[in-house]
Each structure stands twice: as structure tokens, then as C-alpha cells.
Protein backbone atom coordinates (compact mmCIF):
# COMPACT_ATOMS: atom_id res chain seq x y z
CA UNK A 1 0.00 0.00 0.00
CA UNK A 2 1.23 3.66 -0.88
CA UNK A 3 1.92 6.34 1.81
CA UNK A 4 -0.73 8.25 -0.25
CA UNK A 5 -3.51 6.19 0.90
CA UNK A 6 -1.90 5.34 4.60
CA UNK A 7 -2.00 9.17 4.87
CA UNK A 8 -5.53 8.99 3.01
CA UNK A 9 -7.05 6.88 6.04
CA UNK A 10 -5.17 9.02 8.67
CA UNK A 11 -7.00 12.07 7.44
CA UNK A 12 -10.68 9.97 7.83
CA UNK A 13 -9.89 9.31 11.02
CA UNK A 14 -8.90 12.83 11.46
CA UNK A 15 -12.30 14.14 10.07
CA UNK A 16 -14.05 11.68 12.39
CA UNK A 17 -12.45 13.72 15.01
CA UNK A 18 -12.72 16.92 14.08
CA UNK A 19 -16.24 16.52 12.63
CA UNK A 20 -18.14 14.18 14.95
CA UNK A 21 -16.05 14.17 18.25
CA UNK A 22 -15.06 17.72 18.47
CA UNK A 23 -17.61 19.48 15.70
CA UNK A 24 -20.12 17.59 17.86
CA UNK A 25 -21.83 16.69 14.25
CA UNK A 26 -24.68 14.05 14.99
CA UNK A 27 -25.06 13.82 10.80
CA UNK A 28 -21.13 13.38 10.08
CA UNK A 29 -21.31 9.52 10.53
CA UNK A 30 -23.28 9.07 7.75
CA UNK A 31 -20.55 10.02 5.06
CA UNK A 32 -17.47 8.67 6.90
CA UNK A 33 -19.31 5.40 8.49
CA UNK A 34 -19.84 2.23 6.16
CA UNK A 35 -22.81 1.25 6.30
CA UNK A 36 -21.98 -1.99 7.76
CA UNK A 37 -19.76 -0.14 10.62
CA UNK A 38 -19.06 -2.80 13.52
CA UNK A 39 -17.97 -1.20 16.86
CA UNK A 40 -15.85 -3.58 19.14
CA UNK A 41 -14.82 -1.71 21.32
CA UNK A 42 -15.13 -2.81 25.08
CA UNK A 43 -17.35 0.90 26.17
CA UNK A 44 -20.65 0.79 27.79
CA UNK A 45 -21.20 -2.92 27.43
CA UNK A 46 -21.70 -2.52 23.82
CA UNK A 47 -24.71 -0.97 23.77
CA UNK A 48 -23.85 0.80 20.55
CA UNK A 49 -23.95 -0.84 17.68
CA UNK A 50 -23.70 0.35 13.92
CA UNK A 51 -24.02 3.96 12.63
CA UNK A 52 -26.91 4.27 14.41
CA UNK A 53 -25.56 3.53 17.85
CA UNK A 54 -22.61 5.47 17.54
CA UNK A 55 -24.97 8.82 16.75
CA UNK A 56 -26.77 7.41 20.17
CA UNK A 57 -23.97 7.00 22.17
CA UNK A 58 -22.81 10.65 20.72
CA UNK A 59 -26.21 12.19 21.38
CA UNK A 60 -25.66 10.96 25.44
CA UNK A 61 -22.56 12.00 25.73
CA UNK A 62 -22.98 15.50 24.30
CA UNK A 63 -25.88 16.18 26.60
CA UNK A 64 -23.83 15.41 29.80
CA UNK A 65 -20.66 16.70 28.28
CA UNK A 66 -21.29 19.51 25.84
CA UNK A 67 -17.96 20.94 26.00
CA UNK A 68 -16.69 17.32 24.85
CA UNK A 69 -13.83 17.47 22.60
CA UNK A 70 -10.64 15.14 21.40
CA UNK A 71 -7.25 15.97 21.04
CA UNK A 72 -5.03 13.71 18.80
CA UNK A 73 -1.65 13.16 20.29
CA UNK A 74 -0.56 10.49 17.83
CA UNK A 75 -1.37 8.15 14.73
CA UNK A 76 0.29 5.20 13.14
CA UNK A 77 -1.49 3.35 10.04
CA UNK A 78 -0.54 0.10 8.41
CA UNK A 79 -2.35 -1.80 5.90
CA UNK A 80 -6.36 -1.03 6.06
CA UNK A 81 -5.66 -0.12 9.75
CA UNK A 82 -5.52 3.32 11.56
CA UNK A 83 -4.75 3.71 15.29
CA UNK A 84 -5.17 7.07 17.12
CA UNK A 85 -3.77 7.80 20.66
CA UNK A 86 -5.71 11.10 22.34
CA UNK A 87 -7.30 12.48 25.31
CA UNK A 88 -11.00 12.98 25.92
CA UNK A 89 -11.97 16.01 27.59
CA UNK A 90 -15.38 17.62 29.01
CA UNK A 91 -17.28 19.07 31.73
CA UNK A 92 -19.95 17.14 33.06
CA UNK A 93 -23.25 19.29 33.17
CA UNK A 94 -26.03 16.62 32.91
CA UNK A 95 -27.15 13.37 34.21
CA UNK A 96 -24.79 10.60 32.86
CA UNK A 97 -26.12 7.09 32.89
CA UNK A 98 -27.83 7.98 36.40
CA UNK A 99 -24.77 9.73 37.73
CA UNK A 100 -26.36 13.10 38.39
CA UNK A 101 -24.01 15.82 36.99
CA UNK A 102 -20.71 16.87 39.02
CA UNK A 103 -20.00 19.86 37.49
CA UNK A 104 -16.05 18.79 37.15
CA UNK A 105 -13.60 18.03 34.15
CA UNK A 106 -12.99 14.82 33.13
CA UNK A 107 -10.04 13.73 31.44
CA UNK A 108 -9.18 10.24 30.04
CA UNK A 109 -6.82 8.74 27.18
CA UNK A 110 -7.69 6.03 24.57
CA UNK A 111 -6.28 4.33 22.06
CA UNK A 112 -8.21 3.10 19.05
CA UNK A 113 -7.70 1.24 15.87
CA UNK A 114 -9.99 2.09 13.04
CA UNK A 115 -10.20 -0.19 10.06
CA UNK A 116 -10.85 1.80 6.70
CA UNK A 117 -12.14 0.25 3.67
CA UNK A 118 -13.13 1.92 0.46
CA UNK A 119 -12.45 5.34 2.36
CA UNK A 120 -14.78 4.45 5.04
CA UNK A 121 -14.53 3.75 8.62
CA UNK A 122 -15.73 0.09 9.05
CA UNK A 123 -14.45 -1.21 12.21
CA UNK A 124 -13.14 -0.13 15.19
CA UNK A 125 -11.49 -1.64 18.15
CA UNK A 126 -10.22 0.46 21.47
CA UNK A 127 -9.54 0.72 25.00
CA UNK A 128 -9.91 3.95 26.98
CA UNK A 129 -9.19 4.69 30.95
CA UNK A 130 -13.06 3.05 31.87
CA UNK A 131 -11.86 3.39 35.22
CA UNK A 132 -10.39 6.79 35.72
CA UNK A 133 -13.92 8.22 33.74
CA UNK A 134 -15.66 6.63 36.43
CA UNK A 135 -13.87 7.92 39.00
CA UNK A 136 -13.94 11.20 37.60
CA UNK A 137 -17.86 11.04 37.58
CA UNK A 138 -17.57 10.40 41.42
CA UNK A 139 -18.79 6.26 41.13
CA UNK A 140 -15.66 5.07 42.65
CA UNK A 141 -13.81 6.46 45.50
CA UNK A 142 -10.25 7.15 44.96
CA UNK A 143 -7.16 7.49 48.38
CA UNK A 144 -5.32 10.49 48.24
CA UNK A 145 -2.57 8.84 45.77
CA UNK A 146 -5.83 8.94 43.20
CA UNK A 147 -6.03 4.87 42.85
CA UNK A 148 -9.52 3.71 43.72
CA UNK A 149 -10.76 2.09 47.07
């Protein structure tokens, strides 16, 4: 494969993130999606599934974290495979999954790999700091060294 299209799927991941994660656009998905879009990753039990679960997952976390934007810190791609490093950032103003609003900054990294076919997201696969989020949203206690109890 050519730099030219490695580059080429770094920059749909890129729009991705500037579009739908930080342009906070619920219709973005649609052009940079496939249709047949399967999300692996391990986040909210996998309640969000397709295009249409990722605009749902979007549309919750927007409302308890409008502020909620991405910054990219780093990206390698191989093959059909793209895989973006960043940090999540937002304040949380609203209800989140029951967790009534803390009015506090969260802050978390992830790491994703995003499988692009026919210049099209189609897969995705990533961890993120599950634990520290929650911890941030007050559901788990934390000592003074900031590792949970």
C-alpha cells in the first residue's frame, strides 16, 4: 500500500475527530461510516452498535458533556488499519447514565484502531481509561494517591 492512501485513512480518522467528536456533528457519521460499521470496542457494554448507535452513544454524551472534545496526540497506520492515541476532555453538566451531573472536568486517554475500507470507517477496536472516567464522575472512590478504594 502507498503512503498516499496510509495518509488517506489518517486524514478519515482525522475528520471523524474533528467533525463528529469535536464538531459535535450528529449527521457526520453518515458520510465517513460504512454502512456496515461494527464497533468492538469494550465501552458501555456494547450498547452501541452500527451507525446508528454510535450517533446514540454521541447524542448521550454531548448532553452530559457539551464541551466534549478530542485531542489527537498520535497516529500510526498500516495496511487497512488506523490507530489514534488522544485524550477525551469535558465538563460534566447533565445526568450521565444515572450519575447526576458533578459539574467537574474529566479527562481520560484512549487508544483506538480504526479499520478503513473503500475510504470508510468500518471497524473499530479500542480501550480507553473506563476506570479513571468513572472515577472522575464520582462512582468510585479514589485514596489520596488517586487509585480507587
Amino acid at each position: 500500500m502507498k503512503n498516499t492512501n496510509l495518509q488517506d485513512n489518517k486524514a478519515i480518522v482525522r475528520r471523524y475527530v474533528d467533525e463528529v467528536q469535536n464538531g459535535h456533528s450528529i449527521e457526520a457519521p453518515e458520510s465517513i461510516y460504512s454502512r456496515n460499521f461494527i464497533d468492538h470496542m469494550n465501552s458501555f457494554d456494547g450498547l452501541f452498535q452500527g451507525i446508528e448507535g454510535l450517533k446514540m452513544g454521541y447524542v448521550e454524551m454531548l448532553k452530559a458533556f457539551s464541551d466534549f472534545r478530542v485531542i489527537i496526540h498520535d497516529q500510526i497506520a498500516e495496511g487497512d488499519k488506523v490507530v489514534t492515541y488522544k485524550t477525551v476532555m469535558g465538563t460534566h453538566r447533565e445526568e450521565f447514565r444515572g450519575i447526576p451531573a458533578t459539574g467537574e472536568m474529566i479527562e481520560f486517554q484512549v487508544i483506538d484502531i480504526f479499520r478503513i475500507e473503500e475510504n470508510k470507517i468500518t471497524e473499530c477496536w479500542g480501550v480507553f481509561e473506563e476506570l479513571k472516567f468513572m472515577q472522575q464522575l464520582g462512582v468510585f472512590a479514589e485514596d489520596k494517591n488517586g487509585k480507587p478504594m
